[in-house]
C-alpha atoms as a PDB file:
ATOM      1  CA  UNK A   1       0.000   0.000   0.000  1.00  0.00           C
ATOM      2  CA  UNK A   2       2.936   2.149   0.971  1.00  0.00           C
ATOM      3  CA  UNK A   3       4.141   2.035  -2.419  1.00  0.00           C
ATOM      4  CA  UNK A   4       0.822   2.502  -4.111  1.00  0.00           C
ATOM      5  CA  UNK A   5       0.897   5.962  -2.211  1.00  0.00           C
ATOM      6  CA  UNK A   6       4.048   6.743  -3.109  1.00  0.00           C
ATOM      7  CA  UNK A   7       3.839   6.015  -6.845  1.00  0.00           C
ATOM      8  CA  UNK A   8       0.824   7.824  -7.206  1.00  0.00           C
ATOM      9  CA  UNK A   9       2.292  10.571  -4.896  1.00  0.00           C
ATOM     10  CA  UNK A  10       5.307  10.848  -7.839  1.00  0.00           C
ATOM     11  CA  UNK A  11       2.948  10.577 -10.712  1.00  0.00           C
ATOM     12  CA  UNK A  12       1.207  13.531  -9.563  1.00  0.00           C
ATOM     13  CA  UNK A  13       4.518  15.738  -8.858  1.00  0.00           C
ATOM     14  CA  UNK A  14       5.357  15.183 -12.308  1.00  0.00           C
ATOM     15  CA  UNK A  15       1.758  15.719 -13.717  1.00  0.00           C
ATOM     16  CA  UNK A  16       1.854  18.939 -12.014  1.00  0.00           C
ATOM     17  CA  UNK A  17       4.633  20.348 -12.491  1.00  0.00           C
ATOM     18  CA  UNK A  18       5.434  19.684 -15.627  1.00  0.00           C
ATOM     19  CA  UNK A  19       5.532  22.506 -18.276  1.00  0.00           C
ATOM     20  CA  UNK A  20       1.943  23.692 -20.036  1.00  0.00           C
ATOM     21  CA  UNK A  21       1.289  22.526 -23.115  1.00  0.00           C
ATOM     22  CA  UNK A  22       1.820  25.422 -25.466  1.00  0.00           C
ATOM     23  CA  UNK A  23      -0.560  24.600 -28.876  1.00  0.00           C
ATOM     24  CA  UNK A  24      -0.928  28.513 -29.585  1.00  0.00           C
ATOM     25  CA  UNK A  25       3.027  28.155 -30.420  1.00  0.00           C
ATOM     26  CA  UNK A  26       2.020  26.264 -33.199  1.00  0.00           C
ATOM     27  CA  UNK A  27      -0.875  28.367 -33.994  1.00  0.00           C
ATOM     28  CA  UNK A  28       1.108  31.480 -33.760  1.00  0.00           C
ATOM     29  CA  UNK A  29       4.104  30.206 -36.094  1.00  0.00           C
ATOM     30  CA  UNK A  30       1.392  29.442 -38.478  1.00  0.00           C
ATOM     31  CA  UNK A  31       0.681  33.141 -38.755  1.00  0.00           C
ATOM     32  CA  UNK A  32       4.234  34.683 -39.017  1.00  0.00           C
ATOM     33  CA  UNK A  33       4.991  32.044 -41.721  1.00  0.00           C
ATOM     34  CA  UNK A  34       2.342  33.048 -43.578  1.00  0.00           C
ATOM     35  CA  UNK A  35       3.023  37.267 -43.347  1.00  0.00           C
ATOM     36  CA  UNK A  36       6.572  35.679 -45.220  1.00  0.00           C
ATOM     37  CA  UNK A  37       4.927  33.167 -47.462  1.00  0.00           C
ATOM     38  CA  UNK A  38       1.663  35.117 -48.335  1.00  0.00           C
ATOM     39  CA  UNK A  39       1.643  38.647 -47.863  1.00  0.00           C
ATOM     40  CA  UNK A  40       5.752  39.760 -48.269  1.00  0.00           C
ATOM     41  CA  UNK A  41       6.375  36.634 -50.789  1.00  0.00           C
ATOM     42  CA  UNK A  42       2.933  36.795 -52.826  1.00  0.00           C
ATOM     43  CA  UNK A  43       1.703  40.267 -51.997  1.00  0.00           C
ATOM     44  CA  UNK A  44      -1.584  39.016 -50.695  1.00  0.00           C
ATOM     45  CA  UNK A  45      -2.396  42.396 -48.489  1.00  0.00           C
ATOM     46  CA  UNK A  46      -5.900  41.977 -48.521  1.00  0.00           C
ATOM     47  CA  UNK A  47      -4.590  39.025 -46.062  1.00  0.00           C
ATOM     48  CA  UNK A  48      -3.286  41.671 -43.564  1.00  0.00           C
ATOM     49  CA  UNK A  49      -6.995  41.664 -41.290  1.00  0.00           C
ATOM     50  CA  UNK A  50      -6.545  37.557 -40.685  1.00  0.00           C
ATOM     51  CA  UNK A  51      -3.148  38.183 -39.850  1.00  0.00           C
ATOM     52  CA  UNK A  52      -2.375  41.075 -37.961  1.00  0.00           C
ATOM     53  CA  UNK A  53      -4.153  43.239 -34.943  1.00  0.00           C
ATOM     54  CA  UNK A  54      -6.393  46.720 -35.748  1.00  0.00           C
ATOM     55  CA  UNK A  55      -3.512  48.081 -33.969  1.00  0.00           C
ATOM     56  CA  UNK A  56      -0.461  47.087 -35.711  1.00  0.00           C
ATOM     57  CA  UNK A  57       2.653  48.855 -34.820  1.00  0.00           C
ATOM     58  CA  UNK A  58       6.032  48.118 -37.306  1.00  0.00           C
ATOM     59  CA  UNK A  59       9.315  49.333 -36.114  1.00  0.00           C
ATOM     60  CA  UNK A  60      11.146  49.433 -39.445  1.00  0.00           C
ATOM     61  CA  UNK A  61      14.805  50.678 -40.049  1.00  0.00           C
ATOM     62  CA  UNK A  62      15.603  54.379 -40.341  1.00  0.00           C
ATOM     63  CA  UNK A  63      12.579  54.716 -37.239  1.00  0.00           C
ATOM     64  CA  UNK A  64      10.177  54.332 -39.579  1.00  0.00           C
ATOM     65  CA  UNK A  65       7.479  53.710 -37.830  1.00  0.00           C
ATOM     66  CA  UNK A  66       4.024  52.250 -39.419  1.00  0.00           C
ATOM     67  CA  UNK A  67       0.438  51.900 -37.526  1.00  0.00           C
ATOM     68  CA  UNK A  68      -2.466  50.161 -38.571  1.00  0.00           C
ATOM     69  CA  UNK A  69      -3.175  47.305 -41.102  1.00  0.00           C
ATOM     70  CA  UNK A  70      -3.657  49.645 -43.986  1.00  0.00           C
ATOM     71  CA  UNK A  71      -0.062  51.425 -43.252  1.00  0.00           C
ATOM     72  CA  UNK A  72       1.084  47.999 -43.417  1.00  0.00           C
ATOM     73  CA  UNK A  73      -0.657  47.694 -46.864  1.00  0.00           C
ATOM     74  CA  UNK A  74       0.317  50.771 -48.304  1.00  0.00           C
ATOM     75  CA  UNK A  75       4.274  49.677 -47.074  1.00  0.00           C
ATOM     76  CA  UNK A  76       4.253  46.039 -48.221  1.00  0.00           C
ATOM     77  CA  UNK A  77       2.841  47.557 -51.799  1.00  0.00           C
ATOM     78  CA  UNK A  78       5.635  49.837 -52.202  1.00  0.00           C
ATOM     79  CA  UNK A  79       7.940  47.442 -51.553  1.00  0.00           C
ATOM     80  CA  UNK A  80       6.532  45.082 -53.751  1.00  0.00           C
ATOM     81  CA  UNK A  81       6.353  47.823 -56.491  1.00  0.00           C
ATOM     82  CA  UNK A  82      10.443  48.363 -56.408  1.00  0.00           C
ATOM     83  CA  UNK A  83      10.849  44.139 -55.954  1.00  0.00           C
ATOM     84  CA  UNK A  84       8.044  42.694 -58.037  1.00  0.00           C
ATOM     85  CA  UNK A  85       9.250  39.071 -57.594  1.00  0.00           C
ATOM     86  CA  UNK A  86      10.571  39.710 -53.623  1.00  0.00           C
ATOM     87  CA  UNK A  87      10.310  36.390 -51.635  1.00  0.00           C
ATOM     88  CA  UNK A  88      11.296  35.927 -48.335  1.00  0.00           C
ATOM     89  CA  UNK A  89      12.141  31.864 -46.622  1.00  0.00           C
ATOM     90  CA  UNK A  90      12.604  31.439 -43.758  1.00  0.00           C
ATOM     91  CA  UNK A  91      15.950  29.819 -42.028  1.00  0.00           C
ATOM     92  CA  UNK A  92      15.298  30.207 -38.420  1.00  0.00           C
ATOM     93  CA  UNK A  93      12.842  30.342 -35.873  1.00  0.00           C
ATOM     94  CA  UNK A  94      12.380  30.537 -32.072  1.00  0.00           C
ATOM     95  CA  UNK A  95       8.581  30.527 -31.031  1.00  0.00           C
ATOM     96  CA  UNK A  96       7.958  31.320 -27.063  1.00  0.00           C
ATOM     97  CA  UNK A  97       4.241  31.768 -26.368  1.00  0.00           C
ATOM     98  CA  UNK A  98       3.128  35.124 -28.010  1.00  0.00           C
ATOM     99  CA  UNK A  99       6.744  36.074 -29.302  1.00  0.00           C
ATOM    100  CA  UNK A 100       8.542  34.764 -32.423  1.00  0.00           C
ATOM    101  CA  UNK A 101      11.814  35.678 -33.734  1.00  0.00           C
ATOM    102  CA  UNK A 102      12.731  34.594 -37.168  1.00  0.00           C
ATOM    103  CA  UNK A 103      15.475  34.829 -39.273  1.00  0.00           C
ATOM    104  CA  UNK A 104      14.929  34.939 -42.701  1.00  0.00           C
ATOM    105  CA  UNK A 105      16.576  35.204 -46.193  1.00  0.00           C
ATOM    106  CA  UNK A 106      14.920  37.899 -48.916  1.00  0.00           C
ATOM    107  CA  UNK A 107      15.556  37.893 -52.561  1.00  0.00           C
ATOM    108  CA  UNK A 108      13.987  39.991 -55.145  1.00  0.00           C
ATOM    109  CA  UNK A 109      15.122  42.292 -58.239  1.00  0.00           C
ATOM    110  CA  UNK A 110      14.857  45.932 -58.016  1.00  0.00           C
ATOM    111  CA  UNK A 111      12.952  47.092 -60.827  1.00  0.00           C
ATOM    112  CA  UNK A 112      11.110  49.896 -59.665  1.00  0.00           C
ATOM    113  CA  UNK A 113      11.735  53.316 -57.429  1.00  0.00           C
ATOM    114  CA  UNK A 114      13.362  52.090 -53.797  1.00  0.00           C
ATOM    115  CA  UNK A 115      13.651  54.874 -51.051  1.00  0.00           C
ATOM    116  CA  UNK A 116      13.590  57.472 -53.375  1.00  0.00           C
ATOM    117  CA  UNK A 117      15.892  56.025 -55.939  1.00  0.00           C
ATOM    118  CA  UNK A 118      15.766  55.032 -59.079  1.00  0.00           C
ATOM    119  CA  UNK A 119      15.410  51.302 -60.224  1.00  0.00           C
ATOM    120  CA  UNK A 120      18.674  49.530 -60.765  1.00  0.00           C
ATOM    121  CA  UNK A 121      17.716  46.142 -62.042  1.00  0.00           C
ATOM    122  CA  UNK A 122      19.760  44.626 -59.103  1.00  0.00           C
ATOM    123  CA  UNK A 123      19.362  40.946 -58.478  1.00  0.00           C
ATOM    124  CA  UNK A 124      19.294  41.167 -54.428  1.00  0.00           C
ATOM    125  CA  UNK A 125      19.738  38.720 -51.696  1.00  0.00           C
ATOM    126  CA  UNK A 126      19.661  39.686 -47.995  1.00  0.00           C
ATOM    127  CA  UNK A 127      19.774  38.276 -44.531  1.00  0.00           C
ATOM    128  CA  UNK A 128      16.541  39.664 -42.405  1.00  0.00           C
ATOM    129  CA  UNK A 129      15.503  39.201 -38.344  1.00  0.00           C
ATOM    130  CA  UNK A 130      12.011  39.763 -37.185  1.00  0.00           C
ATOM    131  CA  UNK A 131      10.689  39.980 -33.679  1.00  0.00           C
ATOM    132  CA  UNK A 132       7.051  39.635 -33.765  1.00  0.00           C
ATOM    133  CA  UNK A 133       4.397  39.980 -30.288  1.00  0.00           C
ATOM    134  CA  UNK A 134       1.404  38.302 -30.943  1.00  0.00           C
ATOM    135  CA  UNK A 135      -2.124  39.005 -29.253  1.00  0.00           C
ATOM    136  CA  UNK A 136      -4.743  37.104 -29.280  1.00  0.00           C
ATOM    137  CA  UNK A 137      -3.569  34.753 -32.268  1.00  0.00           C
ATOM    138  CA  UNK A 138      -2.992  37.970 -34.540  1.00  0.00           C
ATOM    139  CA  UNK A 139       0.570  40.109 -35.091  1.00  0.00           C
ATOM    140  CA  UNK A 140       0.023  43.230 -32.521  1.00  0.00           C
ATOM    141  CA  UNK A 141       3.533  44.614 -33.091  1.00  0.00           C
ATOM    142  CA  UNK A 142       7.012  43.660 -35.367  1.00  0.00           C
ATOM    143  CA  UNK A 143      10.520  44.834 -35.292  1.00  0.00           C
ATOM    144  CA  UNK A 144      12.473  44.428 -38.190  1.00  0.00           C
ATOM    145  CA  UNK A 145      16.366  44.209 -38.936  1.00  0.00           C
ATOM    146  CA  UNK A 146      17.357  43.876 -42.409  1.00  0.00           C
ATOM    147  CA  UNK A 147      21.061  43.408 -43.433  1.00  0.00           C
ATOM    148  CA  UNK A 148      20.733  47.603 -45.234  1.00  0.00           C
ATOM    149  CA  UNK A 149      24.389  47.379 -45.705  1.00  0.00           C
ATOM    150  CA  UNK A 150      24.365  44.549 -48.066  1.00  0.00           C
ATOM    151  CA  UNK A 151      21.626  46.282 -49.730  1.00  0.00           C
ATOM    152  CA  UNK A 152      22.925  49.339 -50.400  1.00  0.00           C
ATOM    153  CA  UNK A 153      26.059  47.481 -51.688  1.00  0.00           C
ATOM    154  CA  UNK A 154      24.210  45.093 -54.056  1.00  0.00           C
ATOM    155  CA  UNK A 155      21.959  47.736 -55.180  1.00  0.00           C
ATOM    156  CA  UNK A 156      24.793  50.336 -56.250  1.00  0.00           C
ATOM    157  CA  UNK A 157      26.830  47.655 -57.515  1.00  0.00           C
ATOM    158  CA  UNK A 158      24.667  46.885 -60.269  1.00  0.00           C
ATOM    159  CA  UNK A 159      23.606  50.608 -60.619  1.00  0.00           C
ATOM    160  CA  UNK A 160      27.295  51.958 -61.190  1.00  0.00           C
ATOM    161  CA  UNK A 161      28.286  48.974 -64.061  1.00  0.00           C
END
């Protein structure tokens, strides 16, 4: 009887303390791998409202800042204007309840106006990392860190020949 206790004392320990199961990770990556496959990749803004929160915040680089779904429109169209063929995989990715940090790989060719610039015709391939908080099963706010440097060096490269 003793041991009856004790074994049942043990499987409850470990029942109860171990670690929660987590299925919105899943549910989560989901999303973020779709704002890389669908919306940067394919264009597919009008997928934005599934994805992300009425309250979107981007932290972009130069502290551009964008707010709302349809700034987030308006910024992935631009950007899909200069890179017409941009696609963006995804290498890496660390998942820990509502935040999700990927690191990603983005090619495209630049064939129309970038930043104010003119199109070059560049072939470009960078290395990306996004934070992303999640709320609620939707993208509430994003930071992004693209490789500019390499950018800015592919981009005149080709521009100067």
């Amino acid at each position: 009887m003793t041991r009856i206790a004790l074994l049942l004392c043990v499987a409850f320990i470990t029942i109860t303390c171990a670690p929660p199961d987590r299925p919105s990770d899943a549910g989560n990556s989901g999303v973020v791998r779709a704002v890389f496959s669908e919306i940067w990749s394919k264009g597919k803004v009008e997928l934005i409202p599934d994805l992300f929160s009425e309250n979107y915040v981007g932290h972009f680089p130069g502290d551009q800042t964008v707010h709302g779904r349809e700034g987030l429109a308006a910024e992935v169209t631009a950007h899909r204007t200069a890179f017409p063929d941009w696609a963006e995989e995804v290498e890496d990715e660390i998942v820990d309840r509502d935040r999700i940090a990927a690191r990603f790989t983005s090619r495209g060719t630049n064939t129309g106006d970038f930043l104010g610039n003119p199109p070059t015709g560049a072939r470009v391939e960078i290395s990306e990392v996004a934070i992303f908080r999640l709320e609620d099963g939707k993208i509430a706010e994003q930071w992004v860190y693209p490789d500019i440097l390499s950018l800015q060096r592919q981009l005149n490269a080709r521009s100067q020949q």
